[in-house]
PDB file of N, CA and C in Angstrom:
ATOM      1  N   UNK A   1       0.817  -1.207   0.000  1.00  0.00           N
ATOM      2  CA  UNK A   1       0.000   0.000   0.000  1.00  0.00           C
ATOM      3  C   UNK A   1       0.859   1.270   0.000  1.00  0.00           C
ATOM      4  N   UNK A   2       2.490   1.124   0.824  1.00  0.00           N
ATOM      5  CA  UNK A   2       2.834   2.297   0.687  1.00  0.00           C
ATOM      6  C   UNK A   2       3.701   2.721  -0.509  1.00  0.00           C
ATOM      7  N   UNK A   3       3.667   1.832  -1.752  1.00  0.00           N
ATOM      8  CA  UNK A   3       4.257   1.939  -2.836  1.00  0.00           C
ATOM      9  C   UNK A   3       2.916   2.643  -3.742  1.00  0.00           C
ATOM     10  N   UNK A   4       1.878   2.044  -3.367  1.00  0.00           N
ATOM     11  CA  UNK A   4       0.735   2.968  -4.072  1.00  0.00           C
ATOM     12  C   UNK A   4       0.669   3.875  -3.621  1.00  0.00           C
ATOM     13  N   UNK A   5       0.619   4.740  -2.249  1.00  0.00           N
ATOM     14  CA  UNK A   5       0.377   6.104  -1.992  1.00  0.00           C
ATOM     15  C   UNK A   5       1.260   6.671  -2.936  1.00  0.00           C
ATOM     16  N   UNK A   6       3.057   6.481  -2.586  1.00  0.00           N
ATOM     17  CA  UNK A   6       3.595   7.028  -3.594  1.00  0.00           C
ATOM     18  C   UNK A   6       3.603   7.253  -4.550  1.00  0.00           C
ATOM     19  N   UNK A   7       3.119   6.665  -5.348  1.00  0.00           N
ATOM     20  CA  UNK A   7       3.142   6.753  -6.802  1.00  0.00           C
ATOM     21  C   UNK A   7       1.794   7.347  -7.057  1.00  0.00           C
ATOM     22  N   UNK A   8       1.106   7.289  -6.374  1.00  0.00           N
ATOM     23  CA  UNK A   8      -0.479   7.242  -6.734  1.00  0.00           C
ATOM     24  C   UNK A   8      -0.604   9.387  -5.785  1.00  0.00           C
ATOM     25  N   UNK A   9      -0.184   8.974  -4.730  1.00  0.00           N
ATOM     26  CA  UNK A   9      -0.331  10.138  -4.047  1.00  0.00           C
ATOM     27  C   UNK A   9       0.849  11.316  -4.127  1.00  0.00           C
ATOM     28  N   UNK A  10       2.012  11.130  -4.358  1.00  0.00           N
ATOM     29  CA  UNK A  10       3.065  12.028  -4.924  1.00  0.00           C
ATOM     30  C   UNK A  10       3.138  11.779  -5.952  1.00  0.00           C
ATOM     31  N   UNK A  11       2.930  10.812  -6.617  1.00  0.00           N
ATOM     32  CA  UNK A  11       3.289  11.493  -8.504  1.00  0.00           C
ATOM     33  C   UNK A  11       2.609  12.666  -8.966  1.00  0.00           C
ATOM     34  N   UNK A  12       1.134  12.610  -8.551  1.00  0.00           N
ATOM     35  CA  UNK A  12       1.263  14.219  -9.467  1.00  0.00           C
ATOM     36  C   UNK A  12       1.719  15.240  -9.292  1.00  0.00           C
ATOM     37  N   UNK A  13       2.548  15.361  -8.112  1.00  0.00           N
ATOM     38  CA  UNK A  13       3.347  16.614  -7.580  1.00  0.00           C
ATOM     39  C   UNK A  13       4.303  16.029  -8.423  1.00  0.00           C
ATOM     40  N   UNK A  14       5.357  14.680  -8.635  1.00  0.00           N
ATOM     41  CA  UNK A  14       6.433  15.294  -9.213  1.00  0.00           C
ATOM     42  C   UNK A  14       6.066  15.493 -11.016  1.00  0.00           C
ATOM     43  N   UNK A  15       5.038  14.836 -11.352  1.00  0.00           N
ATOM     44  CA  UNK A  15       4.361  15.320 -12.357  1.00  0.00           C
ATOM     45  C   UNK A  15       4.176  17.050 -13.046  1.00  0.00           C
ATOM     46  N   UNK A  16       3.643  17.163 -11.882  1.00  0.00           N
ATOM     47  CA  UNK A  16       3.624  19.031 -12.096  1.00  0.00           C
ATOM     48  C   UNK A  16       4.705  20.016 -12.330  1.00  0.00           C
ATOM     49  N   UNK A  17       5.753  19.071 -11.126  1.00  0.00           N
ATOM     50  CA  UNK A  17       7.362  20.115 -10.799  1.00  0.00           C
ATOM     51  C   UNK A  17       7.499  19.665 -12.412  1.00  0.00           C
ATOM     52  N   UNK A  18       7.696  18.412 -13.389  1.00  0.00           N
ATOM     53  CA  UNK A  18       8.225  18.800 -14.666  1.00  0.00           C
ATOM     54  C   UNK A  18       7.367  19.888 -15.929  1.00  0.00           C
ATOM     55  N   UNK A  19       6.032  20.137 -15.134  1.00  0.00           N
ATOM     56  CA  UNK A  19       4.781  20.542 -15.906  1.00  0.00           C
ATOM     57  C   UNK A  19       5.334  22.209 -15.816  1.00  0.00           C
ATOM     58  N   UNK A  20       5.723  22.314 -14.985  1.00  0.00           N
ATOM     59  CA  UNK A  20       6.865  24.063 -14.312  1.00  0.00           C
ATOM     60  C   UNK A  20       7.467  24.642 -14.997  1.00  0.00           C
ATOM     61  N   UNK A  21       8.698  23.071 -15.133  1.00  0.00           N
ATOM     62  CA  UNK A  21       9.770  23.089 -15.607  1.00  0.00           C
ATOM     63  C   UNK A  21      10.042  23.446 -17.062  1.00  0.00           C
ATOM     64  N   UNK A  22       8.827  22.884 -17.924  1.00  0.00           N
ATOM     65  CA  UNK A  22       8.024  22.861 -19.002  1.00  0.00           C
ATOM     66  C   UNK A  22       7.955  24.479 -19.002  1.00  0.00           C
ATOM     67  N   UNK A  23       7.167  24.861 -18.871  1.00  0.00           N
ATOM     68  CA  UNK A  23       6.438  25.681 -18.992  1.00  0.00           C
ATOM     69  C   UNK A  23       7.689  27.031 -18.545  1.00  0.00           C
ATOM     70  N   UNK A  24       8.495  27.020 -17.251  1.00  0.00           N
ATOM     71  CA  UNK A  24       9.523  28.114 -17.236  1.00  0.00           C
ATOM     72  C   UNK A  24      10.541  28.325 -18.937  1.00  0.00           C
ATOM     73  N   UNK A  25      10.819  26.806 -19.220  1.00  0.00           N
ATOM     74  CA  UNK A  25      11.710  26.959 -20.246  1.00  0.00           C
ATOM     75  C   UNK A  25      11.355  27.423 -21.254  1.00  0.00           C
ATOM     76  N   UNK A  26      10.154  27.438 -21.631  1.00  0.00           N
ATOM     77  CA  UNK A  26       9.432  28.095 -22.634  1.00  0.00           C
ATOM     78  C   UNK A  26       9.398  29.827 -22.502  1.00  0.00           C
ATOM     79  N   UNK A  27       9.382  30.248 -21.354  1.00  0.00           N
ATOM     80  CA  UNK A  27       9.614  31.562 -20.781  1.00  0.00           C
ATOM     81  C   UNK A  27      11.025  31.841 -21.473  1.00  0.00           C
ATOM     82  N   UNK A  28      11.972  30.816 -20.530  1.00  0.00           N
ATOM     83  CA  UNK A  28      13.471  31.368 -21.081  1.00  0.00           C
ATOM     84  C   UNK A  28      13.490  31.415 -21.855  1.00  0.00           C
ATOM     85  N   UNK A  29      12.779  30.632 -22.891  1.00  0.00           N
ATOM     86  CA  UNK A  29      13.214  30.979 -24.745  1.00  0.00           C
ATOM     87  C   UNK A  29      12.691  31.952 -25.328  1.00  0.00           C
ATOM     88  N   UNK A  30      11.963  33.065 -24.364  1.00  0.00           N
ATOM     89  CA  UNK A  30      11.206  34.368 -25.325  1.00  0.00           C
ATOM     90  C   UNK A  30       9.566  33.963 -25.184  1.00  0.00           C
ATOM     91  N   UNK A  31       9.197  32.789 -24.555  1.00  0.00           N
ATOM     92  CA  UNK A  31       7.489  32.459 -25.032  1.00  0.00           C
ATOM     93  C   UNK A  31       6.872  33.028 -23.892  1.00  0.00           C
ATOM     94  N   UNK A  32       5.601  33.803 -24.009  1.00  0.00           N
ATOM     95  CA  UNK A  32       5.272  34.222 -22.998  1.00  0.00           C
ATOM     96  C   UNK A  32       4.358  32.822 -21.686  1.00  0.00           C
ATOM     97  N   UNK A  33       4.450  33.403 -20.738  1.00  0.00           N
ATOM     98  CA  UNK A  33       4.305  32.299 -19.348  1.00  0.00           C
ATOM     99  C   UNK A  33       2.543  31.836 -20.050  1.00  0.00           C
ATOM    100  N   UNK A  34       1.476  32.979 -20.607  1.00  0.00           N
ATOM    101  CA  UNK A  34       0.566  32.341 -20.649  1.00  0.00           C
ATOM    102  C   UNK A  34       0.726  31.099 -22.272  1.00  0.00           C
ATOM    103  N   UNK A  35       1.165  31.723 -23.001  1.00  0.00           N
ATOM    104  CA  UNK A  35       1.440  30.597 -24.172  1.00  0.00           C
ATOM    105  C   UNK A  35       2.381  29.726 -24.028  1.00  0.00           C
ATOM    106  N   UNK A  36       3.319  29.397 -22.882  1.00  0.00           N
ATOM    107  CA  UNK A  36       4.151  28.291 -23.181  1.00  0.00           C
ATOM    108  C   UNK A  36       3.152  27.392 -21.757  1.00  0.00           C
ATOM    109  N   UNK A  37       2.195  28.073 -21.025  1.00  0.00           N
ATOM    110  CA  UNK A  37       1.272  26.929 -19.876  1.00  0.00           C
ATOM    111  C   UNK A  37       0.757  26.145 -21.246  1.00  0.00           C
ATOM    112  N   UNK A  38      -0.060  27.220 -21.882  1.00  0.00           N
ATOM    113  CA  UNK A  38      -1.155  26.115 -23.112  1.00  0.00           C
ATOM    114  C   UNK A  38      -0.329  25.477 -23.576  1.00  0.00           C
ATOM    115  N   UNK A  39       1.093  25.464 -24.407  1.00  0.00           N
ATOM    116  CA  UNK A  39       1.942  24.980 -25.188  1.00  0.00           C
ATOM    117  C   UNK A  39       1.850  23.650 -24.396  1.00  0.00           C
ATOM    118  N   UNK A  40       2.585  24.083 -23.400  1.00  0.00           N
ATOM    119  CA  UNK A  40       2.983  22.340 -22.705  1.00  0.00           C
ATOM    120  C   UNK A  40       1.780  21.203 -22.157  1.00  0.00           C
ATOM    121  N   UNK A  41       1.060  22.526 -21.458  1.00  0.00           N
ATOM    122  CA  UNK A  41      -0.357  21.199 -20.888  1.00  0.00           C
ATOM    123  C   UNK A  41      -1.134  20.826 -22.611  1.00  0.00           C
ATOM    124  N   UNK A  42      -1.304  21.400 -23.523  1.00  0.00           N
ATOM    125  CA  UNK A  42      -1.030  20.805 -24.609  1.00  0.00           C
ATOM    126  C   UNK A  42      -0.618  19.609 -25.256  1.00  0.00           C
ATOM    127  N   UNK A  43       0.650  20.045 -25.003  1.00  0.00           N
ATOM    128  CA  UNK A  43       1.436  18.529 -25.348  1.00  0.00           C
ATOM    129  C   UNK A  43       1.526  17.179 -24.323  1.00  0.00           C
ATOM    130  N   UNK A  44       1.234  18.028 -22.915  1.00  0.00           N
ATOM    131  CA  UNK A  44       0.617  16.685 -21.979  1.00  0.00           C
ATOM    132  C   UNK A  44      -0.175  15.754 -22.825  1.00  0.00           C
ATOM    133  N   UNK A  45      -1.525  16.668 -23.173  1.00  0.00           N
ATOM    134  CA  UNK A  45      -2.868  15.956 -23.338  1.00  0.00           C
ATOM    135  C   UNK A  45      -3.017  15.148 -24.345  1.00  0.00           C
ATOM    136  N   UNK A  46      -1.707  16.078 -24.905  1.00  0.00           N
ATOM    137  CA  UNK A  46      -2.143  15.130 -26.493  1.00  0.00           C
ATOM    138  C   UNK A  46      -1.284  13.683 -26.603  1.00  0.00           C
ATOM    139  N   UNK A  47       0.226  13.668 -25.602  1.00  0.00           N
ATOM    140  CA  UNK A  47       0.409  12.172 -25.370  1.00  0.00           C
ATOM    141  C   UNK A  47       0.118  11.548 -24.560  1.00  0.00           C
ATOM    142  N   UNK A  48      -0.750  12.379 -23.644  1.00  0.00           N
ATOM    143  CA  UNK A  48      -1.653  10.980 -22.951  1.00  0.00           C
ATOM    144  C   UNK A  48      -2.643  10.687 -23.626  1.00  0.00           C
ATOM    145  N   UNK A  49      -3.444  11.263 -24.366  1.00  0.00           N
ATOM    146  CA  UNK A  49      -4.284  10.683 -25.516  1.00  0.00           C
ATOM    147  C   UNK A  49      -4.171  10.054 -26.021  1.00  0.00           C
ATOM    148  N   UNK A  50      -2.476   9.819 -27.084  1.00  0.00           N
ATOM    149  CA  UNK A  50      -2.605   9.015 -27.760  1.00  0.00           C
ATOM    150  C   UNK A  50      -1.632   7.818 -27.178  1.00  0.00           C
ATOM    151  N   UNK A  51      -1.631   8.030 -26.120  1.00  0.00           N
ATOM    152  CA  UNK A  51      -1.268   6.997 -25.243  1.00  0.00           C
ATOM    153  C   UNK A  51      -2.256   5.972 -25.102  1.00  0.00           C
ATOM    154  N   UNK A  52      -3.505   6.634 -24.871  1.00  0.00           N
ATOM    155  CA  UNK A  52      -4.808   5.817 -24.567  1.00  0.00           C
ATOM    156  C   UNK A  52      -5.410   5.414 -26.133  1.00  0.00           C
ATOM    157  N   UNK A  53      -5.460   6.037 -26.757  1.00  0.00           N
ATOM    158  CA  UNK A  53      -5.683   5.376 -28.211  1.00  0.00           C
ATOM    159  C   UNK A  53      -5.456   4.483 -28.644  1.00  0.00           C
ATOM    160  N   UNK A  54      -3.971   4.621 -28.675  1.00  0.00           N
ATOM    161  CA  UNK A  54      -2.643   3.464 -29.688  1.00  0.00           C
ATOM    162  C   UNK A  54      -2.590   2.662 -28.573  1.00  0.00           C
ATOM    163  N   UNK A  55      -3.227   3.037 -27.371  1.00  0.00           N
ATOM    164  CA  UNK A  55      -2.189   0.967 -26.757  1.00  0.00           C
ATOM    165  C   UNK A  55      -1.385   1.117 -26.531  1.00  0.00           C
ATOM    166  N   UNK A  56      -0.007   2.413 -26.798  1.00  0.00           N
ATOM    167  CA  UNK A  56       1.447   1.524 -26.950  1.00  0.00           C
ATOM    168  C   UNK A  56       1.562   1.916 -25.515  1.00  0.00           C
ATOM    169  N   UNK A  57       3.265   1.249 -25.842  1.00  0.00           N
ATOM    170  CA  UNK A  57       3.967   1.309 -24.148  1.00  0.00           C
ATOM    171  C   UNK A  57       4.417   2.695 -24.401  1.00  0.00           C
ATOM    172  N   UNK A  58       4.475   3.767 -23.605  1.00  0.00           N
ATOM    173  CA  UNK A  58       5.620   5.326 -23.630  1.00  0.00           C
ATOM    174  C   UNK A  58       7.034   5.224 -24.139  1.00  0.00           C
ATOM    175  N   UNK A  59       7.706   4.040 -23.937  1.00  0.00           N
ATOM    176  CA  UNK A  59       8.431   3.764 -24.515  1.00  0.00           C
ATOM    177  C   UNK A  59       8.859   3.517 -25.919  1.00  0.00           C
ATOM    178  N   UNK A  60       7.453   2.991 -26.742  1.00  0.00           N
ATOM    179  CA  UNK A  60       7.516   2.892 -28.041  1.00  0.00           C
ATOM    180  C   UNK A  60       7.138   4.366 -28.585  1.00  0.00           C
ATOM    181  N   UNK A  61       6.228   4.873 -27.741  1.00  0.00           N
ATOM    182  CA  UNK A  61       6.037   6.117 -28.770  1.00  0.00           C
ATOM    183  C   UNK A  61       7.213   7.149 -28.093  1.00  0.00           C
ATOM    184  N   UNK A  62       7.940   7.320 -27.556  1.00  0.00           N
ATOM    185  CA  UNK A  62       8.726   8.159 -27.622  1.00  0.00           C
ATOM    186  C   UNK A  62      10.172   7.649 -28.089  1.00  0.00           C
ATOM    187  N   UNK A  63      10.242   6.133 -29.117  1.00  0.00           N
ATOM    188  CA  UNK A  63      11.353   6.243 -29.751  1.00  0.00           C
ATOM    189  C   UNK A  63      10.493   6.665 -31.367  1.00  0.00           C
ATOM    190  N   UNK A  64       9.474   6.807 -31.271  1.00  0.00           N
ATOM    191  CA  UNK A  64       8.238   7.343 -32.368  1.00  0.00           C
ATOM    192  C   UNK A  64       8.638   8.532 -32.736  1.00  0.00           C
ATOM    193  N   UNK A  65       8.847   9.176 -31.750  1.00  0.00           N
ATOM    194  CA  UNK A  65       8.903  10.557 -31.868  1.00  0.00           C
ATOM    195  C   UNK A  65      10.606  10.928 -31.809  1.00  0.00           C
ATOM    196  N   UNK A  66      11.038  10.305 -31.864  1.00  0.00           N
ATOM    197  CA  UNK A  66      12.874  10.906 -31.777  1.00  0.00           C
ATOM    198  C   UNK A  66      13.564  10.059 -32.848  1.00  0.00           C
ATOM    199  N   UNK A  67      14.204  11.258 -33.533  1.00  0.00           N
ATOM    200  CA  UNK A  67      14.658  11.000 -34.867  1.00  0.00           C
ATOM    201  C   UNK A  67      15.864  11.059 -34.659  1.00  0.00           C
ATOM    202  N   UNK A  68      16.474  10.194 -35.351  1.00  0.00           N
ATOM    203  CA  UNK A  68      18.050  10.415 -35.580  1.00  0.00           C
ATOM    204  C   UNK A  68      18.430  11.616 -35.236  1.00  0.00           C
ATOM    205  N   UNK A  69      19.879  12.010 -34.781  1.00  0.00           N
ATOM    206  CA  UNK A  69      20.385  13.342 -34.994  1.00  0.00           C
ATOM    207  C   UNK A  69      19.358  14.613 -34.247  1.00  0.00           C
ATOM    208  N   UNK A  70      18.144  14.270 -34.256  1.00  0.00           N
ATOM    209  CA  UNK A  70      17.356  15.417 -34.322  1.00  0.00           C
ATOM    210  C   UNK A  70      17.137  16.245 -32.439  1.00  0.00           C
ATOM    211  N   UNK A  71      16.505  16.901 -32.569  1.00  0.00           N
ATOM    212  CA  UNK A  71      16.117  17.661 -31.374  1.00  0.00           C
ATOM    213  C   UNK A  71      15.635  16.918 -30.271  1.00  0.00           C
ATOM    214  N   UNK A  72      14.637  15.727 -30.590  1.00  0.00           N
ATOM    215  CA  UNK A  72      14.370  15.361 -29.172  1.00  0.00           C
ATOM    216  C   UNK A  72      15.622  14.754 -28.557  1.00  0.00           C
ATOM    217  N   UNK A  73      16.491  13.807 -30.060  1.00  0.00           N
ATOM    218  CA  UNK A  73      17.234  12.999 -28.914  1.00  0.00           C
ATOM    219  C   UNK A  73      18.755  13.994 -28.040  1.00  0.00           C
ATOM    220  N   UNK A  74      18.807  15.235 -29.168  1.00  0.00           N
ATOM    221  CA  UNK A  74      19.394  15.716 -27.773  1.00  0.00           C
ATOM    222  C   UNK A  74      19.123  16.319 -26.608  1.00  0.00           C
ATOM    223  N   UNK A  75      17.957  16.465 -26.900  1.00  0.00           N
ATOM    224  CA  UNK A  75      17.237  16.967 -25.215  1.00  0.00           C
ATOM    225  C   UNK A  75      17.652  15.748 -24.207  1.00  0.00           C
ATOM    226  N   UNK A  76      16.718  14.699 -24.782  1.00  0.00           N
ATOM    227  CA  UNK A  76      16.865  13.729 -24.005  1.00  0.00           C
ATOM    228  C   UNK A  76      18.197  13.478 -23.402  1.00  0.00           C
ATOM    229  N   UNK A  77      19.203  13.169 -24.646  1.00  0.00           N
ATOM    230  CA  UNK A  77      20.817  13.113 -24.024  1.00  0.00           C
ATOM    231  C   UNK A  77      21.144  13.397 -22.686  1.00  0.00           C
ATOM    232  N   UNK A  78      21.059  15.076 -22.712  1.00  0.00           N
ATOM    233  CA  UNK A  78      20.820  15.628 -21.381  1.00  0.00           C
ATOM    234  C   UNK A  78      20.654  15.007 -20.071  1.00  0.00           C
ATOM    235  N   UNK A  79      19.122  15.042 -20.069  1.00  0.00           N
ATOM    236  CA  UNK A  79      18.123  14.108 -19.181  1.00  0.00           C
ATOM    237  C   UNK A  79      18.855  13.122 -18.722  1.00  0.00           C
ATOM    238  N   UNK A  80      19.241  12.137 -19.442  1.00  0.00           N
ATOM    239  CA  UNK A  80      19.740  10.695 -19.383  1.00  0.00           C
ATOM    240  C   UNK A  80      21.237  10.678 -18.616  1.00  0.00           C
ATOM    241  N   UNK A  81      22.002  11.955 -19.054  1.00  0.00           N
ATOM    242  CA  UNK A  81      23.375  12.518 -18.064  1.00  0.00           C
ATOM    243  C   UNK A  81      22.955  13.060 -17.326  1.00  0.00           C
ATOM    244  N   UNK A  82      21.703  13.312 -16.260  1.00  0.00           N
ATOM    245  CA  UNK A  82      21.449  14.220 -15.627  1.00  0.00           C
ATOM    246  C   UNK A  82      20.688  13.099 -14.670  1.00  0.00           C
ATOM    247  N   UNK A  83      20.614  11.933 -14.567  1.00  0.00           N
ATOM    248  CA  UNK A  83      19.685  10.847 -14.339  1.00  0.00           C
ATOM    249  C   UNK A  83      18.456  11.140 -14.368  1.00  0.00           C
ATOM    250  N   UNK A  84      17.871  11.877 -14.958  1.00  0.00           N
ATOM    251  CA  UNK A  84      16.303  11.884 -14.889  1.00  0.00           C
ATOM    252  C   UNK A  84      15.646  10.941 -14.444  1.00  0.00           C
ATOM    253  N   UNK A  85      15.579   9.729 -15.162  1.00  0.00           N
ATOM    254  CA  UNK A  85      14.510   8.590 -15.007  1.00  0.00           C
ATOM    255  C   UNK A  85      15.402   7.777 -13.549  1.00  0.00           C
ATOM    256  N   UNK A  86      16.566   8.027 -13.242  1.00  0.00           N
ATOM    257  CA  UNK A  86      16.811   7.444 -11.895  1.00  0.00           C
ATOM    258  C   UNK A  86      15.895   8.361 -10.581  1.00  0.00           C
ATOM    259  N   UNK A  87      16.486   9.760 -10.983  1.00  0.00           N
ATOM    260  CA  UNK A  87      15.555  10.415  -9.915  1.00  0.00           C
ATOM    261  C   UNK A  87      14.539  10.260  -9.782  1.00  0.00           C
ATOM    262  N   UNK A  88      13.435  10.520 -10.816  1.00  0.00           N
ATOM    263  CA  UNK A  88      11.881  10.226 -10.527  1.00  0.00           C
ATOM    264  C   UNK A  88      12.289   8.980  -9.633  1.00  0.00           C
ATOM    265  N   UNK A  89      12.564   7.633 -10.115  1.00  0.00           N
ATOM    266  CA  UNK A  89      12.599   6.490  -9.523  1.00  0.00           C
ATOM    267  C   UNK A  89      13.305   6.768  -8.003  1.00  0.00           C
ATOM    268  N   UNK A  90      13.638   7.236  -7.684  1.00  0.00           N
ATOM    269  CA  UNK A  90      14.484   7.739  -6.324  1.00  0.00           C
ATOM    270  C   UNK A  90      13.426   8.125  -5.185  1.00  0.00           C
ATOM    271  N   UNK A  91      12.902   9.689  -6.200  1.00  0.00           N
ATOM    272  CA  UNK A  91      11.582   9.747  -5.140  1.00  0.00           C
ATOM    273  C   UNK A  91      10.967   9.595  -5.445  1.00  0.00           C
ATOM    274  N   UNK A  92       9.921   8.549  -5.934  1.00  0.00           N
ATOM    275  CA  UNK A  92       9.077   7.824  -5.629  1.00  0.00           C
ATOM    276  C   UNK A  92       9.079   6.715  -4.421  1.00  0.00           C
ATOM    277  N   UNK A  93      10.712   6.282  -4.781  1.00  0.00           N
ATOM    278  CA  UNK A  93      11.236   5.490  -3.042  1.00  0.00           C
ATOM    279  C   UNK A  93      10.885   5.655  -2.018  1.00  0.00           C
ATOM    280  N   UNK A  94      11.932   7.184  -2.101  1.00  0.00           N
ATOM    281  CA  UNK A  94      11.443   8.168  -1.331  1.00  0.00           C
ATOM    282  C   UNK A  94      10.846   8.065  -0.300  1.00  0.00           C
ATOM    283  N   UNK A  95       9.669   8.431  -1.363  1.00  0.00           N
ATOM    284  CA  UNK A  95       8.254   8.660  -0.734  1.00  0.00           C
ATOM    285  C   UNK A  95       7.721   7.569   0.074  1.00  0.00           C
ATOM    286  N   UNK A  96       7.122   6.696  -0.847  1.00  0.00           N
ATOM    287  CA  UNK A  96       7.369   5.110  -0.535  1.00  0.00           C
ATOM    288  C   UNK A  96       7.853   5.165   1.104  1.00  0.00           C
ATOM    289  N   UNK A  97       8.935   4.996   1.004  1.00  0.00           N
ATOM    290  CA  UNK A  97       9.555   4.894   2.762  1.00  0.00           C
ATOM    291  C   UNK A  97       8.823   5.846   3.621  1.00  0.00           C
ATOM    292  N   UNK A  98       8.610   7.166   3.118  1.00  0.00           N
ATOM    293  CA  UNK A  98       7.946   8.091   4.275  1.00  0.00           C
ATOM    294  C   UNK A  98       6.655   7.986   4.233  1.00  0.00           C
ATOM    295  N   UNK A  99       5.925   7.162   3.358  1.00  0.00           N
ATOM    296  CA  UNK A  99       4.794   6.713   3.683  1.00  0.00           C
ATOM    297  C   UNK A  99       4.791   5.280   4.709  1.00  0.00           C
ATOM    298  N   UNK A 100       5.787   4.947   4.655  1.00  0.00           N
ATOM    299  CA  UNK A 100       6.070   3.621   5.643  1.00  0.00           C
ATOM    300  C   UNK A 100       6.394   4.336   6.882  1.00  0.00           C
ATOM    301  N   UNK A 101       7.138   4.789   7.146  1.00  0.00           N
ATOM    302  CA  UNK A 101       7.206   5.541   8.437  1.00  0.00           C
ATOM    303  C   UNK A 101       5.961   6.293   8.847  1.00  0.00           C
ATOM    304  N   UNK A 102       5.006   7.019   8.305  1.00  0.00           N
ATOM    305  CA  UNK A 102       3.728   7.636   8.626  1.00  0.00           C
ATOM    306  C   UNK A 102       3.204   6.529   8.962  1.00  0.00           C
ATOM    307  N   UNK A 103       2.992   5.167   8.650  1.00  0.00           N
ATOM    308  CA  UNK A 103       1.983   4.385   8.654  1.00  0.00           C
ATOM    309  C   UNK A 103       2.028   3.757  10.271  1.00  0.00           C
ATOM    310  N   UNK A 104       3.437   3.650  10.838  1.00  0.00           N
ATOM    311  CA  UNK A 104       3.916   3.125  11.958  1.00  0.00           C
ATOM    312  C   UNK A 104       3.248   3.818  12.972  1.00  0.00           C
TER     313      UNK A 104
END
């Protein structure tokens, strides 16, 4: 149960902190704060949509979407030297544990 709070009860906070993150960088590049919110919750909706459509795993559609050479995969690059997908996985642990300790 305390692996579901976590994930279930803090993911959409760390959900959001990248929804921010999203949305500041779009600032830094010149976009204004109200057109880069629509921009990104935007692009939320539209791959969780077709998340729910197509069936696939996130995994398949985001080697879907990254092209050779191109822009996503060096974003990603980044990310991947930066551990992204370890951190999320970290706190969600995290959490996890301090929902085990609350429960005591």
């Amino acid at each position: 149960m305390d692996a579901v709070t976590a994930l279930g009860g803090s993911g959409p906070a760390f959900f959001l902190l990248f929804l921010e993150a999203m949305i500041d960088a779009g600032v830094k590049m010149g976009i204004t704060r109200e057109k880069s919110k629509t921009i990104s919750t935007q692009v939320i909706k539209g791959t969780l949509k077709m998340l729910e459509e197509e069936k696939i795993h996130p995994t398949v559609m985001r080697e879907m979407v990254t092209s050779p050479a191109g822009t996503t995969i060096a974003g990603l690059a980044v990310l991947e030297e930066k551990a992204f997908r370890g951190n999320i996985i970290k706190a969600i642990e995290k959490s996890m544990k301090r929902a085990r300790e609350l429960s005591l």
